[in-house]
PDB file of N, CA and C in Angstrom:
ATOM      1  N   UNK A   1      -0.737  15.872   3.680  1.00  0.00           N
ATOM      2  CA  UNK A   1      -0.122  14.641   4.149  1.00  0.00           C
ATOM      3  C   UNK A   1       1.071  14.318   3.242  1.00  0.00           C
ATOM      4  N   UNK A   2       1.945  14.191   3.905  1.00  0.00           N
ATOM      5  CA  UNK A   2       3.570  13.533   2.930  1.00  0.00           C
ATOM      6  C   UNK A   2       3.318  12.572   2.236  1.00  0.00           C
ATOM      7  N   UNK A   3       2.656  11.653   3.091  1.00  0.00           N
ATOM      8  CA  UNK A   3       2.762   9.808   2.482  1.00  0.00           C
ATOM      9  C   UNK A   3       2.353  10.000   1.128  1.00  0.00           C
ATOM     10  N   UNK A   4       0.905  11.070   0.795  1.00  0.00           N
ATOM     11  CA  UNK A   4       0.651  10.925  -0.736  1.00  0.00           C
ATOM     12  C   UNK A   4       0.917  11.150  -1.771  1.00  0.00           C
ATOM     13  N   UNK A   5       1.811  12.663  -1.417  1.00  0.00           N
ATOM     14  CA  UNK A   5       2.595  13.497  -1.949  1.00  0.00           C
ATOM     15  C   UNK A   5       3.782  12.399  -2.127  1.00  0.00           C
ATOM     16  N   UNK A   6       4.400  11.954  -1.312  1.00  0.00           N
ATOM     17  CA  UNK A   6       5.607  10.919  -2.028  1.00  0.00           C
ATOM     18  C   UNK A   6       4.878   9.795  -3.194  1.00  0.00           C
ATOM     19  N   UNK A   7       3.562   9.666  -3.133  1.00  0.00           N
ATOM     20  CA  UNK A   7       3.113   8.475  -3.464  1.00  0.00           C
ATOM     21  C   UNK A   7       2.900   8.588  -5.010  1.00  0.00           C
ATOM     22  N   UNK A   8       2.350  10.007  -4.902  1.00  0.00           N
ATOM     23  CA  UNK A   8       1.872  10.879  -6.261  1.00  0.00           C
ATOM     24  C   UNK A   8       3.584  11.115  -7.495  1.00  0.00           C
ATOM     25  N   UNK A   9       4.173  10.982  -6.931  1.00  0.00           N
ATOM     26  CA  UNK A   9       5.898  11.394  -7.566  1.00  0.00           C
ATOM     27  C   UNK A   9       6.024  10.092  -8.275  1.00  0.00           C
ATOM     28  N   UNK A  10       6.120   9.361  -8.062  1.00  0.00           N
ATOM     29  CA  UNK A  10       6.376   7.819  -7.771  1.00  0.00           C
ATOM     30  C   UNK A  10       5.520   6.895  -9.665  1.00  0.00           C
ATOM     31  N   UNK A  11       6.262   6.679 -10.024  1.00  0.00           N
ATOM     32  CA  UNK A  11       5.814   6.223 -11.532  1.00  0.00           C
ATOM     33  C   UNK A  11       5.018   4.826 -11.482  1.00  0.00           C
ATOM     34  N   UNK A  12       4.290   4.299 -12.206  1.00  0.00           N
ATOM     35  CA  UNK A  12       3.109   3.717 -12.023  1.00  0.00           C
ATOM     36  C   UNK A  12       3.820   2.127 -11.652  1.00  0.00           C
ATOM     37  N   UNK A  13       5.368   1.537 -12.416  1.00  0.00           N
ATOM     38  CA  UNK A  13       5.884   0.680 -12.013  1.00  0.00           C
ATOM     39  C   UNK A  13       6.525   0.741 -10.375  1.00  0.00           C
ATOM     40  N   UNK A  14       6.718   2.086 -10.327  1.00  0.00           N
ATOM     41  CA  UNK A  14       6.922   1.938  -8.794  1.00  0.00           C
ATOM     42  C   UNK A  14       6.079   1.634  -7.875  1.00  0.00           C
ATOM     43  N   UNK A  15       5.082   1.785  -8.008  1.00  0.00           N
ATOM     44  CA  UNK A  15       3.752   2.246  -7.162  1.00  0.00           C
ATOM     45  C   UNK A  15       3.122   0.270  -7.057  1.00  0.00           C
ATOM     46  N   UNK A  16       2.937  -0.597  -8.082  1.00  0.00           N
ATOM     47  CA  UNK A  16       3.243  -1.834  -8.200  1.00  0.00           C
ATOM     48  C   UNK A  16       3.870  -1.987  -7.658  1.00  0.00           C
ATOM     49  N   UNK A  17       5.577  -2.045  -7.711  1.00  0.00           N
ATOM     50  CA  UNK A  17       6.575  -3.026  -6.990  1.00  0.00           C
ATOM     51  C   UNK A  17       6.274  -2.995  -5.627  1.00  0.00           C
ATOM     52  N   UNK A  18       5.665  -1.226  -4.968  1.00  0.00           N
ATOM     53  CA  UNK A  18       5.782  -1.257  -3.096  1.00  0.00           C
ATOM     54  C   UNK A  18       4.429  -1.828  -3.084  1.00  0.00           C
ATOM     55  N   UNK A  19       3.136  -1.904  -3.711  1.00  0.00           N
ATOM     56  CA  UNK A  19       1.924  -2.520  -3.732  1.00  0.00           C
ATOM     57  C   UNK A  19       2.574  -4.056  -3.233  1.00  0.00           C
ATOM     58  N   UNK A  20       3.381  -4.553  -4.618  1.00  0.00           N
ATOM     59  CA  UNK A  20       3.528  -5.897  -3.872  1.00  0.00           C
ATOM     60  C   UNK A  20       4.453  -6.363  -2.615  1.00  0.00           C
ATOM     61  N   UNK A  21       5.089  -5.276  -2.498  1.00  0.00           N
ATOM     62  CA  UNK A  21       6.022  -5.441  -0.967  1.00  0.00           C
ATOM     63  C   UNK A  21       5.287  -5.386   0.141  1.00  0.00           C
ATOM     64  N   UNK A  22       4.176  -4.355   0.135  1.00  0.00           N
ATOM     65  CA  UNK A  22       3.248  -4.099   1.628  1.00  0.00           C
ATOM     66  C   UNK A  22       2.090  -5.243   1.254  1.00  0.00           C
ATOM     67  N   UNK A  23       2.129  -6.235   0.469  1.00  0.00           N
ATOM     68  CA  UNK A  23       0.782  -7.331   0.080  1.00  0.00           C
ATOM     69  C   UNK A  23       1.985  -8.753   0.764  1.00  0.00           C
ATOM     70  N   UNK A  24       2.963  -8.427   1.042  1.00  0.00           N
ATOM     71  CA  UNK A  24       3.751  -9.468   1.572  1.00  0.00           C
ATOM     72  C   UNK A  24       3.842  -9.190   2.836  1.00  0.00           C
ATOM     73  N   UNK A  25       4.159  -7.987   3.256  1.00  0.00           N
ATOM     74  CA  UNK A  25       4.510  -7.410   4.456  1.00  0.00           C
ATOM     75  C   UNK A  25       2.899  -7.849   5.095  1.00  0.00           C
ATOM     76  N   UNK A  26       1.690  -7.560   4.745  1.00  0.00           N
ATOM     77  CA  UNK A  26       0.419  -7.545   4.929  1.00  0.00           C
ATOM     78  C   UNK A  26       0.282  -9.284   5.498  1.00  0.00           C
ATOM     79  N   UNK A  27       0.470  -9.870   4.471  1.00  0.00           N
ATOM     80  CA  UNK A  27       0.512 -11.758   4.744  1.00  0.00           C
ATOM     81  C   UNK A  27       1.270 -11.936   5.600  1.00  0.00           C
ATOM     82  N   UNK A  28       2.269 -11.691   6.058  1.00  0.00           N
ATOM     83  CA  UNK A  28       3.558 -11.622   7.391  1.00  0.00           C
ATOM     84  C   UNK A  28       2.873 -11.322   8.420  1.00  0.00           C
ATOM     85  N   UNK A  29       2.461  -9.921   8.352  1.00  0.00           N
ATOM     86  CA  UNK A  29       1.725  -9.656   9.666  1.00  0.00           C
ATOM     87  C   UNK A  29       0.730 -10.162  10.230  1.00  0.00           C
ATOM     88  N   UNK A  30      -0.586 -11.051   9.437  1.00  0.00           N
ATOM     89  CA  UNK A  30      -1.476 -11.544   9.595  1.00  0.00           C
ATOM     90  C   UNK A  30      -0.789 -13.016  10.321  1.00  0.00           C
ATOM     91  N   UNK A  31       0.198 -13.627   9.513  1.00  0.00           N
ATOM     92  CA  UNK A  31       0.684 -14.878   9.838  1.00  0.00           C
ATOM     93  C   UNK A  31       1.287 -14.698  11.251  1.00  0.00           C
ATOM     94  N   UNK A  32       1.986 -13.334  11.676  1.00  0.00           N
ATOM     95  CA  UNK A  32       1.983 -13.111  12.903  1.00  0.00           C
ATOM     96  C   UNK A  32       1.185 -12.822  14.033  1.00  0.00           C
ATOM     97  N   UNK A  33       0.076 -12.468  13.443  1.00  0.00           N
ATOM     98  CA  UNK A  33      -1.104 -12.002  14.331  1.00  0.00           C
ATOM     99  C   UNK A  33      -1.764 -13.337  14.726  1.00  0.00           C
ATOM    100  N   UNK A  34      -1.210 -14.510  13.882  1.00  0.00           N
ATOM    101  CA  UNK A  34      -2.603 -15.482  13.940  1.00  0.00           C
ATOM    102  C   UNK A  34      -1.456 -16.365  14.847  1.00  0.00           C
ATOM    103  N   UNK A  35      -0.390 -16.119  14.957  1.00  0.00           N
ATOM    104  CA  UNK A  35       0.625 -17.343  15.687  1.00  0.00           C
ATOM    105  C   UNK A  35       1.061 -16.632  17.229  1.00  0.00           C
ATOM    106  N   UNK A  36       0.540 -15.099  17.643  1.00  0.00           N
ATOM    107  CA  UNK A  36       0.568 -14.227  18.856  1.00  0.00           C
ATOM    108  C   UNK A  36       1.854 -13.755  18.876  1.00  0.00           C
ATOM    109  N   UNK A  37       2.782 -13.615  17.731  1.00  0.00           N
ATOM    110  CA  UNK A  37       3.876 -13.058  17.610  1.00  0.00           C
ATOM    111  C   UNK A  37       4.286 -11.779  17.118  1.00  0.00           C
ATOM    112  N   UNK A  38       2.843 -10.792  17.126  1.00  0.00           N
ATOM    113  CA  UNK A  38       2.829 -10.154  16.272  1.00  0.00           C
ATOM    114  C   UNK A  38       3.222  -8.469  17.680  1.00  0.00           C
ATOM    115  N   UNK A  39       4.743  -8.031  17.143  1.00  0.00           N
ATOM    116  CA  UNK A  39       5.311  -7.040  18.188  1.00  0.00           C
ATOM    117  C   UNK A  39       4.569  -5.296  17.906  1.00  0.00           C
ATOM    118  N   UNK A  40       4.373  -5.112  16.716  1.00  0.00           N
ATOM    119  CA  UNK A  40       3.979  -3.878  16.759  1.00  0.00           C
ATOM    120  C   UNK A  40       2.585  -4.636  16.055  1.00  0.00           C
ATOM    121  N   UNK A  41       1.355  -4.251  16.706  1.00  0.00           N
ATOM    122  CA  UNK A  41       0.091  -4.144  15.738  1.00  0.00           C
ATOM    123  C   UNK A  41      -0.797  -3.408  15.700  1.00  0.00           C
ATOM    124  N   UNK A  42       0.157  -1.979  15.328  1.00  0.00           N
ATOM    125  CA  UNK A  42      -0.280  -0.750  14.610  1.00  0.00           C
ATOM    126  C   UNK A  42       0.273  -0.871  13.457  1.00  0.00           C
ATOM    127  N   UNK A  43       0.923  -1.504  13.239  1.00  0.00           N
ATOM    128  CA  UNK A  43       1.590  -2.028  12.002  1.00  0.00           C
ATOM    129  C   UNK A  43       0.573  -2.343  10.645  1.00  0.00           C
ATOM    130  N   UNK A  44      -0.006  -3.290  11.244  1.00  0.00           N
ATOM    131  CA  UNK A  44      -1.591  -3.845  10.278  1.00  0.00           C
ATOM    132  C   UNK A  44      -2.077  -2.694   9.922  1.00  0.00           C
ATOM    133  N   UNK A  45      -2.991  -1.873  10.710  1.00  0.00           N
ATOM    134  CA  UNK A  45      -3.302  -0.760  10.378  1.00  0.00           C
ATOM    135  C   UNK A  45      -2.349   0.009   9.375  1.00  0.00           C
ATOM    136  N   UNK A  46      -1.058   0.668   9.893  1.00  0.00           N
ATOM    137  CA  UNK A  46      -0.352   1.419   8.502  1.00  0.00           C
ATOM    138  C   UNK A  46      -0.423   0.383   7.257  1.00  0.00           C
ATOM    139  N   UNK A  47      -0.507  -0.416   6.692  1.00  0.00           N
ATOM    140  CA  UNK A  47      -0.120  -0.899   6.176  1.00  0.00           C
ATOM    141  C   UNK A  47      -1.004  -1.340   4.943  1.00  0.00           C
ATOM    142  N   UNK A  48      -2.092  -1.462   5.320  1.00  0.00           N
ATOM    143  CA  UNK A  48      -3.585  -1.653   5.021  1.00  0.00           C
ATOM    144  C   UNK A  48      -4.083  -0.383   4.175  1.00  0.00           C
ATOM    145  N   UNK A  49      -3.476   0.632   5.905  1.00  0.00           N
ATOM    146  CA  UNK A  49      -4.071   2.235   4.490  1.00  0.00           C
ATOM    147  C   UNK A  49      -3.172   2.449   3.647  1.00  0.00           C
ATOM    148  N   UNK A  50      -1.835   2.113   3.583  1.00  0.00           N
ATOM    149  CA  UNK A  50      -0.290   2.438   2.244  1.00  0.00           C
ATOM    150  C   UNK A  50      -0.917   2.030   1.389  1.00  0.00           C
ATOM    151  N   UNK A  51      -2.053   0.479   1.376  1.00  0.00           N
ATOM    152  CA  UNK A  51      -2.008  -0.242   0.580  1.00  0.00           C
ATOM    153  C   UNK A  51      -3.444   0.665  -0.262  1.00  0.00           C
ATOM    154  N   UNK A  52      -4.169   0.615   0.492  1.00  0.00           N
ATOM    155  CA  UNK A  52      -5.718   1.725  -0.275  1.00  0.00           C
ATOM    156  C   UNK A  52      -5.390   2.481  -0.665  1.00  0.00           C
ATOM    157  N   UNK A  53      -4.097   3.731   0.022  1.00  0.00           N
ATOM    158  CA  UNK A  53      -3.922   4.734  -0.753  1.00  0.00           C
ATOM    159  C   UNK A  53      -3.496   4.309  -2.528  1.00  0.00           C
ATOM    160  N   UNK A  54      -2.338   3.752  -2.412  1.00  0.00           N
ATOM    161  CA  UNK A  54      -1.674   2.727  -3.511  1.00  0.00           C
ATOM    162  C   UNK A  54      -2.624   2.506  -4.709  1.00  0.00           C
ATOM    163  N   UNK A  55      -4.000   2.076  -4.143  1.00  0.00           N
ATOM    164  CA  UNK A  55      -4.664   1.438  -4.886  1.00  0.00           C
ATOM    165  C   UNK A  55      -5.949   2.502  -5.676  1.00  0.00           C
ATOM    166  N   UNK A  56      -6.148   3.608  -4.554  1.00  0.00           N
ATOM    167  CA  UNK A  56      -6.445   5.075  -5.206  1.00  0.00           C
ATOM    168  C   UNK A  56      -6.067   5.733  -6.095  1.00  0.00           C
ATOM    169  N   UNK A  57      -4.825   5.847  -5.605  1.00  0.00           N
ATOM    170  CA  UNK A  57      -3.997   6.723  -6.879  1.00  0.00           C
ATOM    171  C   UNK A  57      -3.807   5.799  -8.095  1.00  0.00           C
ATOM    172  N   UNK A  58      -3.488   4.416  -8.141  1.00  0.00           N
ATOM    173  CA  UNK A  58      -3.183   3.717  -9.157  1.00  0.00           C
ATOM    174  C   UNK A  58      -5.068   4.059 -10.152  1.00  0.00           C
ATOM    175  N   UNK A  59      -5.940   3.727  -9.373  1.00  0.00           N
ATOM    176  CA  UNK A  59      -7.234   4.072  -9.866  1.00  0.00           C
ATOM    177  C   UNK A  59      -7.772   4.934 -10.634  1.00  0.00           C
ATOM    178  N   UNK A  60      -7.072   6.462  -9.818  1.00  0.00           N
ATOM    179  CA  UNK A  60      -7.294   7.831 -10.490  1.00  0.00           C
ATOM    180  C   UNK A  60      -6.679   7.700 -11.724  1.00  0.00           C
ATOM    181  N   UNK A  61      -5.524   7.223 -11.431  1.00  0.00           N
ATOM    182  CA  UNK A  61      -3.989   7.325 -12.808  1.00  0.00           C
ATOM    183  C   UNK A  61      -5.533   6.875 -13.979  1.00  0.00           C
ATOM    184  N   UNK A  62      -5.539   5.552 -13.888  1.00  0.00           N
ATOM    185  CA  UNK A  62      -6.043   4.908 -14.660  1.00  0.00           C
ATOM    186  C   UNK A  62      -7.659   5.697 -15.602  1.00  0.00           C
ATOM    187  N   UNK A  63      -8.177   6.134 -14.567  1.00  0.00           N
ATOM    188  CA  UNK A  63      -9.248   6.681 -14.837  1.00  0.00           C
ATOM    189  C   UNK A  63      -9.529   8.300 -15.793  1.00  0.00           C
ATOM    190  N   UNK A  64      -8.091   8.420 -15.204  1.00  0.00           N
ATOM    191  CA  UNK A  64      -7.363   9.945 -15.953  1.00  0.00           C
ATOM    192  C   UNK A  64      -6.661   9.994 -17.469  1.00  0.00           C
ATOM    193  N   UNK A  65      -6.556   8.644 -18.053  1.00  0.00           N
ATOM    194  CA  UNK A  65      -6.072   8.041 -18.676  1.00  0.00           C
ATOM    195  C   UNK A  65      -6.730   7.400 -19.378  1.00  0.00           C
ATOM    196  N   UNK A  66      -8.184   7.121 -19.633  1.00  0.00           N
ATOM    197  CA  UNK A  66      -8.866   6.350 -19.864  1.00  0.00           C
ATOM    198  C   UNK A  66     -10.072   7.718 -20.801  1.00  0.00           C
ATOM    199  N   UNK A  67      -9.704   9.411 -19.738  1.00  0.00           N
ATOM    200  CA  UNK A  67     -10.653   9.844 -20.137  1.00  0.00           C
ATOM    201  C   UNK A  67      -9.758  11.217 -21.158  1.00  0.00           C
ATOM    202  N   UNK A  68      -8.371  11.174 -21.072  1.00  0.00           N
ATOM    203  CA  UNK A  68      -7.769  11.982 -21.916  1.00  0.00           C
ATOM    204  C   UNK A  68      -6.694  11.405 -22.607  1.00  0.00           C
TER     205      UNK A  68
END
C-alpha cells in the first residue's frame, strides 16, 4: 500500500502536524454529517483510517524507541 509507505518517510513532526489536520478535517466532516451537508461520505471513512494508520506508526516509532 502507498499511503504507508509515504507515511513511514515522513518524520515524527510531520506525522503530528497531518494528525492534526485530518483531527480538523474529521470535526468538519462530522459537523457536516450532523447538519446533512455532508457531499462526499466516503470521506469519513478515509479519513478515520489516515488517522489510525498515523497513530500506528507514531506507536511503533515510539515503542521502537523505548526498546533500543
Amino acid at each position: 500500500m502507498a499511503k504507508i509507505d509515504d507515511l513511514k518517510t515522513k518524520t515524527d513532526d510531520q506525522l503530528s502536524d497531518q494528525l492534526g489536520e485530518l483531527k480538523r478535517e474529521q470535526f468538519n466532516l462530522r459537523f457536516q454529517s450532523a447538519t446533512n451537508q455532508l457531499e462526499k461520505p466516503s470521506r469519513v471513512r478515509e479519513v478515520r483510517r489516515s488517522i489510525a494508520q498515523i497513530k500506528t506508526l507514531q506507536g511503533e516509532r515510539n515503542r521502537a524507541a523505548q526498546k533500543g
